[in-house]
C-alpha atoms as a PDB file:
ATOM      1  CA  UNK A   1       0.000   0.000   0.000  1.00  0.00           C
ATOM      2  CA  UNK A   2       2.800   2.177   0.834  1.00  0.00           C
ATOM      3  CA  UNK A   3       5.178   2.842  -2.187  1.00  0.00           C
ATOM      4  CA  UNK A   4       7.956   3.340   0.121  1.00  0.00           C
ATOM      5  CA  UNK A   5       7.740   0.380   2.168  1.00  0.00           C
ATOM      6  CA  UNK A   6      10.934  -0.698   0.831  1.00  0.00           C
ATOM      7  CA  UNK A   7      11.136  -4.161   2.858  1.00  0.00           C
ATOM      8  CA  UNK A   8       7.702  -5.006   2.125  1.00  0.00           C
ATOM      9  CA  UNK A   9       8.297  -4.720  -1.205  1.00  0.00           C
ATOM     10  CA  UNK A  10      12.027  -7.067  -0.977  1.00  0.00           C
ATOM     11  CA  UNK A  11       9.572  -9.770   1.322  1.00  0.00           C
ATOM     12  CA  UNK A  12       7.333  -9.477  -1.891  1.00  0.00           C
ATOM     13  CA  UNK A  13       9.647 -10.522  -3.838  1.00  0.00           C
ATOM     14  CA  UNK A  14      10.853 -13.484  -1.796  1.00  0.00           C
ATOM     15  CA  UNK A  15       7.241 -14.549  -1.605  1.00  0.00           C
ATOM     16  CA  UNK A  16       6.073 -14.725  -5.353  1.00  0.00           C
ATOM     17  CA  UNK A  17       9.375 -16.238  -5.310  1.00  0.00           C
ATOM     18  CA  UNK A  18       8.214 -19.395  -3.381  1.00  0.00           C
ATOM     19  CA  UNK A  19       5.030 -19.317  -4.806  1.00  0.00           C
ATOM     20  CA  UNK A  20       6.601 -19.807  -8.081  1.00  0.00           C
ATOM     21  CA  UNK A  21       5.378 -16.576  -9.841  1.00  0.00           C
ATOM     22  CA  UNK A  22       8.580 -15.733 -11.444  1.00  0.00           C
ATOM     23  CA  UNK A  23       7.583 -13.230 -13.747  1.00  0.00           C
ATOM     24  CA  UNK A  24       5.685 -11.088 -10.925  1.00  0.00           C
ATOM     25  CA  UNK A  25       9.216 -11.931  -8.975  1.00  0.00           C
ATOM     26  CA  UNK A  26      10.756 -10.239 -11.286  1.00  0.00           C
ATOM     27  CA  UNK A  27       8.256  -7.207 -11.751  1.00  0.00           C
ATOM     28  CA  UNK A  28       8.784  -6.917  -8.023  1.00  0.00           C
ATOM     29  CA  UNK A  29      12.770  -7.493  -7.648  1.00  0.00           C
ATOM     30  CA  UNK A  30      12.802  -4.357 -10.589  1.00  0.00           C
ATOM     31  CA  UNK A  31      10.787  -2.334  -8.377  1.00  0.00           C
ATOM     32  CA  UNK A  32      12.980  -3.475  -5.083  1.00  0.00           C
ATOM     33  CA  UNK A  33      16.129  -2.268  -6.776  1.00  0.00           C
ATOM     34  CA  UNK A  34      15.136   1.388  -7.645  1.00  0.00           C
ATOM     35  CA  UNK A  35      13.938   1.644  -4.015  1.00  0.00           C
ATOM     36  CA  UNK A  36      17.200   0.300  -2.592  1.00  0.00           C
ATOM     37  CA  UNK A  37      20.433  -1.064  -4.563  1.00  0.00           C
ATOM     38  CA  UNK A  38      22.390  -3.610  -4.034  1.00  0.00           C
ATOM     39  CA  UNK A  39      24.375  -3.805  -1.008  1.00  0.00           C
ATOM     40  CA  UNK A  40      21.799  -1.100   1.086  1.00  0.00           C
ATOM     41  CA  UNK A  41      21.031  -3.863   3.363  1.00  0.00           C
ATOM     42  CA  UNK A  42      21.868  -7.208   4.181  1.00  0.00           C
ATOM     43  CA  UNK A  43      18.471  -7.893   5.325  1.00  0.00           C
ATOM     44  CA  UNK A  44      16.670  -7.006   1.771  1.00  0.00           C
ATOM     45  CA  UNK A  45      20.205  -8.646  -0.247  1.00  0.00           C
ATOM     46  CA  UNK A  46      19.215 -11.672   2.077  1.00  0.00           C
ATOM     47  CA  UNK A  47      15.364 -11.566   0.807  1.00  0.00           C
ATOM     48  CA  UNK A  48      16.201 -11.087  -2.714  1.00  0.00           C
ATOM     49  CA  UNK A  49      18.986 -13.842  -3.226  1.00  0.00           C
ATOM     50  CA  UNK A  50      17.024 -16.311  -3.360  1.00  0.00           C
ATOM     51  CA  UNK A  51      15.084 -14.783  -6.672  1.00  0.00           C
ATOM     52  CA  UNK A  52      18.278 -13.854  -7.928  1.00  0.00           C
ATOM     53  CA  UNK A  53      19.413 -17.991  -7.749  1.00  0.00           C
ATOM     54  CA  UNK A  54      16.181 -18.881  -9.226  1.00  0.00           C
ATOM     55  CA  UNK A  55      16.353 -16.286 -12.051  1.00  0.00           C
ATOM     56  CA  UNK A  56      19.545 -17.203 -13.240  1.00  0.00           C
ATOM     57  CA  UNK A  57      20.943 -14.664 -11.681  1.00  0.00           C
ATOM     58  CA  UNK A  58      23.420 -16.605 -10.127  1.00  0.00           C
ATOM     59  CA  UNK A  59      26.907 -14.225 -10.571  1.00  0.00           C
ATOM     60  CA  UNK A  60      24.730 -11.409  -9.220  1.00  0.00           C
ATOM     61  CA  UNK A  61      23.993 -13.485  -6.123  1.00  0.00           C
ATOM     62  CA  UNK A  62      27.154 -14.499  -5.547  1.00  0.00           C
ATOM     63  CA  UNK A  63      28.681 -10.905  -5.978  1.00  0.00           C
ATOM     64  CA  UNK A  64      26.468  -9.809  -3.357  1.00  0.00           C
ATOM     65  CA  UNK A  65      27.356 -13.117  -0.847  1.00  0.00           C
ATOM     66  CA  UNK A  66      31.384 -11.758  -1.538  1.00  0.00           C
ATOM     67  CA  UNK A  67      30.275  -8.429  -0.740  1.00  0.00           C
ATOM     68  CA  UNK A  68      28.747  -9.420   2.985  1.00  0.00           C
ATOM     69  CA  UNK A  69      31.479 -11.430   3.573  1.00  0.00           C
ATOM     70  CA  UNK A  70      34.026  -8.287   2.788  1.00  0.00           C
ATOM     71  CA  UNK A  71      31.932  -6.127   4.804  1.00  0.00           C
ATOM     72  CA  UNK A  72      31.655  -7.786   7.773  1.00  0.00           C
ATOM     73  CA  UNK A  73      35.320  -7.680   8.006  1.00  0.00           C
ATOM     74  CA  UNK A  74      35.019  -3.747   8.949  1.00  0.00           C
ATOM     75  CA  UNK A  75      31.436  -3.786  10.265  1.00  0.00           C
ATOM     76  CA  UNK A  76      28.892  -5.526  12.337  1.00  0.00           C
ATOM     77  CA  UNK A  77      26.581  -8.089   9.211  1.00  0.00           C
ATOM     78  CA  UNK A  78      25.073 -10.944  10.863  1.00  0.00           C
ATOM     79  CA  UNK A  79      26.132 -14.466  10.352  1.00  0.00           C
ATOM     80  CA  UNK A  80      22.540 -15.275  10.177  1.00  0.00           C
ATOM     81  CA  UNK A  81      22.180 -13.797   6.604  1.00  0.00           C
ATOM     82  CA  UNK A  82      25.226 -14.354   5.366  1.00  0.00           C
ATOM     83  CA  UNK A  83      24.454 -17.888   6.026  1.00  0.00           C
ATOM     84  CA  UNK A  84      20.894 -17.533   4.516  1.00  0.00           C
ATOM     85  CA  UNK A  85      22.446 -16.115   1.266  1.00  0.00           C
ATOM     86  CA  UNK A  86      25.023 -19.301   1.046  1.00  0.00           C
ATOM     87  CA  UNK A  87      21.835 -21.761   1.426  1.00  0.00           C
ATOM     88  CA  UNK A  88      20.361 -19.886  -1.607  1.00  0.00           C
ATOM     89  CA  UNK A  89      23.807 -20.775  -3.395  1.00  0.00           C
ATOM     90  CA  UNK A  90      23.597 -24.483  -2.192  1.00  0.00           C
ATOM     91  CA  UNK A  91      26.815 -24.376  -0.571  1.00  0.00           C
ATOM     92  CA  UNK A  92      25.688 -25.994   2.229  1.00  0.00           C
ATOM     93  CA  UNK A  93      29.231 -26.264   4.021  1.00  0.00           C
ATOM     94  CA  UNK A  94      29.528 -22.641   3.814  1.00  0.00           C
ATOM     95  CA  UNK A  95      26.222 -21.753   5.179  1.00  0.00           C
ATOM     96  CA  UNK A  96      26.715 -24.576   7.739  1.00  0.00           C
ATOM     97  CA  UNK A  97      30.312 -22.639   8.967  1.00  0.00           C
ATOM     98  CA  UNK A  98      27.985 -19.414   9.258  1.00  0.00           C
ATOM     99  CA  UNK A  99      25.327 -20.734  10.748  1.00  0.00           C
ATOM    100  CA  UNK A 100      27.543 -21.776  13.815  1.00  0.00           C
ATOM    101  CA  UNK A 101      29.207 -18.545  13.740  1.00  0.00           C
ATOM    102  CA  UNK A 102      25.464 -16.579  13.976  1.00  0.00           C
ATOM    103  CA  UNK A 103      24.933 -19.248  16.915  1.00  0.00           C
ATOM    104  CA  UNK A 104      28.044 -18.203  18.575  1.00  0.00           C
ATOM    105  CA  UNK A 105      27.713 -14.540  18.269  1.00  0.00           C
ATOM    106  CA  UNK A 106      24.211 -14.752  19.238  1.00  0.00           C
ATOM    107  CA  UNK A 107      22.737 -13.798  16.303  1.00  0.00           C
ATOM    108  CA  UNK A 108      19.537 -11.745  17.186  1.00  0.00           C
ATOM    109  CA  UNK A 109      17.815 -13.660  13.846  1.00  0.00           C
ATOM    110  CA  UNK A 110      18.464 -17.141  15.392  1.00  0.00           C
ATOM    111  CA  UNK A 111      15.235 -17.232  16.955  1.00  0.00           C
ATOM    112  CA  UNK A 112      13.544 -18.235  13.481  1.00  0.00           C
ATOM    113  CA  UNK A 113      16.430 -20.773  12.232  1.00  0.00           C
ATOM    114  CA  UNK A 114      13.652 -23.668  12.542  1.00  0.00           C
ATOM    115  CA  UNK A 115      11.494 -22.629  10.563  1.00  0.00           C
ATOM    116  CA  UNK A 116      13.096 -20.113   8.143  1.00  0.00           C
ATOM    117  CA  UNK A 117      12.308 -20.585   4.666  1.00  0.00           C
ATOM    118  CA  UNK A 118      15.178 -19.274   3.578  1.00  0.00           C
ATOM    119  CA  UNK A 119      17.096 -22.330   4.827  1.00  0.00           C
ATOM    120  CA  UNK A 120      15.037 -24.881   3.482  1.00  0.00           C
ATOM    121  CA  UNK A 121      18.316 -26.043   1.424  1.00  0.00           C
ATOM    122  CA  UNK A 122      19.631 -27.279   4.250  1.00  0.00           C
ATOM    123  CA  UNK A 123      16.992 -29.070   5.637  1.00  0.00           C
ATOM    124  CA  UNK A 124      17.975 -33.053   6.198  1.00  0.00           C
ATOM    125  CA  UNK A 125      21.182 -31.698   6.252  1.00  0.00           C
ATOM    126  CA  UNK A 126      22.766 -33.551   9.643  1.00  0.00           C
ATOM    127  CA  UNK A 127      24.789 -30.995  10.859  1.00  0.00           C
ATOM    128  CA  UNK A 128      21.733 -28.577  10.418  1.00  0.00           C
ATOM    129  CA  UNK A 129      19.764 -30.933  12.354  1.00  0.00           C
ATOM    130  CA  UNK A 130      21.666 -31.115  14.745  1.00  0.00           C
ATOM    131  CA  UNK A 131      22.017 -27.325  15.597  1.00  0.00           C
ATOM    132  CA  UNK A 132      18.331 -26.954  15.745  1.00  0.00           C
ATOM    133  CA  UNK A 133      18.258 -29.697  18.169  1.00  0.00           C
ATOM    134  CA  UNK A 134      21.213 -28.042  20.261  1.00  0.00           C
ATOM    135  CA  UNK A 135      18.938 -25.039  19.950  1.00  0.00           C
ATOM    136  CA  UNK A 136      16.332 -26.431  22.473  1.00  0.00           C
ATOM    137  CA  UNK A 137      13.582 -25.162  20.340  1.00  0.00           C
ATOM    138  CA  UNK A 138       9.864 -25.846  21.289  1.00  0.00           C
ATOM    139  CA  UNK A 139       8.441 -29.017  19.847  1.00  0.00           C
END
């Protein structure tokens, strides 16, 4: 409703993504990246991976991964995305490594690591299965 509401608009795009509405996706990732670019915040770059991976977008994603990664050497970015953003990639050892790391630091996403869409590529994954049963979450 709000033409501004700039993470709406990224979570809209990460929606029709799972839905499998591609081409609204896209209409919507267009319309995400004239209201903020590229590296503007790891929470939308987070939302928006995931489109970018199933649009063949795949260098894209993987510039913007490299990019949180540089970053966080000379600023706070949370494991927690950074993570999220490697699932997207399948590189499920990578997002494993900073996974643990966000558990560590006490990543203030954690809370949702259960049931977080956005890691659904690492689902049945062991070591994955394991953290969310270190994790003590509710049954």
């Amino acid at each position: 409703m709000d033409p501004h509401a700039f993470y709406a608009q990224v979570e809209l795009v990460f929606a029709l993504n799972r839905l499998g509405r591609l081409s609204e996706a896209a209409q919507a990732y267009q319309q995400a990246l004239v209201m903020a670019p590229p590296g503007s915040g790891q929470v939308s770059d987070f939302w928006v991976l995931e489109y970018e991976v199933a649009a063949g977008l795949r260098e894209s994603a993987r510039k913007k991964t490299e990019y949180w990664v540089a970053r966080r050497a000379k600023e706070y970015v949370d494991g927690y995305h950074i993570a999220g953003m490697y699932a997207a990639l399948g590189e499920r050892d990578e997002a494993m490594k900073w996974l643990e790391m966000a558990r560590e630091e006490g990543s203030a996403e954690f809370y949702v690591m259960k049931v977080d869409s956005a890691l659904d590529g690492l689902r049945g994954d062991p070591r994955f299965e394991a953290l969310v049963k270190r994790m003590k979450f509710p049954e």
